[in-house]
Protein backbone atom coordinates (compact mmCIF):
# COMPACT_ATOMS: atom_id res chain seq x y z
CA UNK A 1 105.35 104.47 97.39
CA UNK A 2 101.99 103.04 96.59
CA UNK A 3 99.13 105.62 97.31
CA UNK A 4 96.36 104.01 99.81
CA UNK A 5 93.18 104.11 98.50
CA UNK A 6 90.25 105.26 101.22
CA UNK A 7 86.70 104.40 100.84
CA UNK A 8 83.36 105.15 102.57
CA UNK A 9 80.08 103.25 103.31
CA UNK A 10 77.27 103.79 105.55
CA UNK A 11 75.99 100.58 107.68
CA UNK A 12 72.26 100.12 108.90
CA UNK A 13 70.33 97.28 108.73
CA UNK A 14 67.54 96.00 105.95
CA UNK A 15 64.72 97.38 108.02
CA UNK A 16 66.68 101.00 107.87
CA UNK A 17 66.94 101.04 104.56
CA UNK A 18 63.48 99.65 104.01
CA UNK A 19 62.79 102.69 105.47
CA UNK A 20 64.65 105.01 103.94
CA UNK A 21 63.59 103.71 100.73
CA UNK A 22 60.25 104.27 101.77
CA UNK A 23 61.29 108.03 103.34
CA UNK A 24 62.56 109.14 99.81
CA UNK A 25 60.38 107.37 97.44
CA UNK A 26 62.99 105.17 96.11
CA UNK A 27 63.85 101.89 95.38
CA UNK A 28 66.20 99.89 98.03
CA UNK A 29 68.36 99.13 95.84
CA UNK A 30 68.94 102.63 95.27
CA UNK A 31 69.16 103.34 99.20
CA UNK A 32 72.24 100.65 99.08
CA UNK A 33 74.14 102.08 96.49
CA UNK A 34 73.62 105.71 97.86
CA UNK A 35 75.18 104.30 101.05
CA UNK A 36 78.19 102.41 99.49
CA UNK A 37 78.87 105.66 97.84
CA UNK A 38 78.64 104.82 94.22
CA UNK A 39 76.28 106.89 93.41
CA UNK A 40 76.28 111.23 94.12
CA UNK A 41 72.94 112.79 93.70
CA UNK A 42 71.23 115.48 95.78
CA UNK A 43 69.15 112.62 96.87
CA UNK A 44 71.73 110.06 97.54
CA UNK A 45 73.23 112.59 99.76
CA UNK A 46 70.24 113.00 101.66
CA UNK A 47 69.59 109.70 102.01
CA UNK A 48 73.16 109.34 103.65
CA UNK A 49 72.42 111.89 106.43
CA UNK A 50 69.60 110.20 106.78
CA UNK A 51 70.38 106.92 107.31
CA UNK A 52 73.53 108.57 109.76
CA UNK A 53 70.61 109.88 112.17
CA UNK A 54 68.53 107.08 112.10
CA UNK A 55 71.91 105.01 113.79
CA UNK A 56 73.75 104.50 110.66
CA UNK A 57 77.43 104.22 110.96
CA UNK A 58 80.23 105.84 108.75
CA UNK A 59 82.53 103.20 108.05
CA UNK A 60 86.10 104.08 106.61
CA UNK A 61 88.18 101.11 104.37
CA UNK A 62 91.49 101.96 103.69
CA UNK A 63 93.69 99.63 101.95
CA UNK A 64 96.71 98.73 103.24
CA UNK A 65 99.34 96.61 101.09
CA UNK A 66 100.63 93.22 102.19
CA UNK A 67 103.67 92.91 104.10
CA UNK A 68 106.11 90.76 102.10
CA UNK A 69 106.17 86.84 103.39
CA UNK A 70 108.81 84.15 102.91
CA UNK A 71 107.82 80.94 101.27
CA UNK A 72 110.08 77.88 101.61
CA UNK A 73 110.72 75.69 98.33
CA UNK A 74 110.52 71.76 99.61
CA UNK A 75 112.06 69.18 97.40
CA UNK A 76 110.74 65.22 97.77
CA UNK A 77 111.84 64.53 100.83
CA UNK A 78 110.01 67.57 102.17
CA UNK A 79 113.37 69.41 102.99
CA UNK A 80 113.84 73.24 102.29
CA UNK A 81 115.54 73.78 98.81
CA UNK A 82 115.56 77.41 99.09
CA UNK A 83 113.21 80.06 100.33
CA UNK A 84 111.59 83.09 98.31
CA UNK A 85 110.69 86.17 99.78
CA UNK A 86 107.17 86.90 97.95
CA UNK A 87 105.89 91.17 97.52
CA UNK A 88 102.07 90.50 96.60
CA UNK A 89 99.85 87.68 97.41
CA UNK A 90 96.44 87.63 97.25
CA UNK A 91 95.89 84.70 100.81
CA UNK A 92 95.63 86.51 104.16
């Protein structure tokens, strides 16, 4: 069984973290990647519970695999030669 992967981000809009940036002194930039998570200071945490009080919201992604599809193998003419039941594709 394939393990599902769960990840975070925080969502407020450029103004917020204008702010925020401007709150703690740091670079937007910085503010984003706090809020996606990537980064795990002190100060990135800070900045997360700020932005969640200033109408942030906590989003959750989990991934989810693909349910398998069937796929139908035309010849020429356009008629079905055979049809392949495909696992893993990447189109939704």
């Amino acid at each position: 069984m394939m393990e599902k992967k769960v990840r975070h981000r925080i969502e407020i809009s450029a103004t917020g973290k204008a702010e925020l940036a401007r709150m703690f002194n740091v670079t937007v930039q910085n503010v984003s990647q706090a809020l996606l998570f990537n980064r795990n200071s002190i100060t990135c945490c800070r900045i997360r519970e700020a932005a969640l009080q200033h109408g942030g919201k906590l989003v959750e992604i989990r991934e989810v695999p693909a349910a398998p599809r069937t796929v139908k193998i035309l010849n020429q003419k356009g008629e079905v030669m055979r049809a392949v039941v495909v696992e893993d594709h990447p189109t939704l």
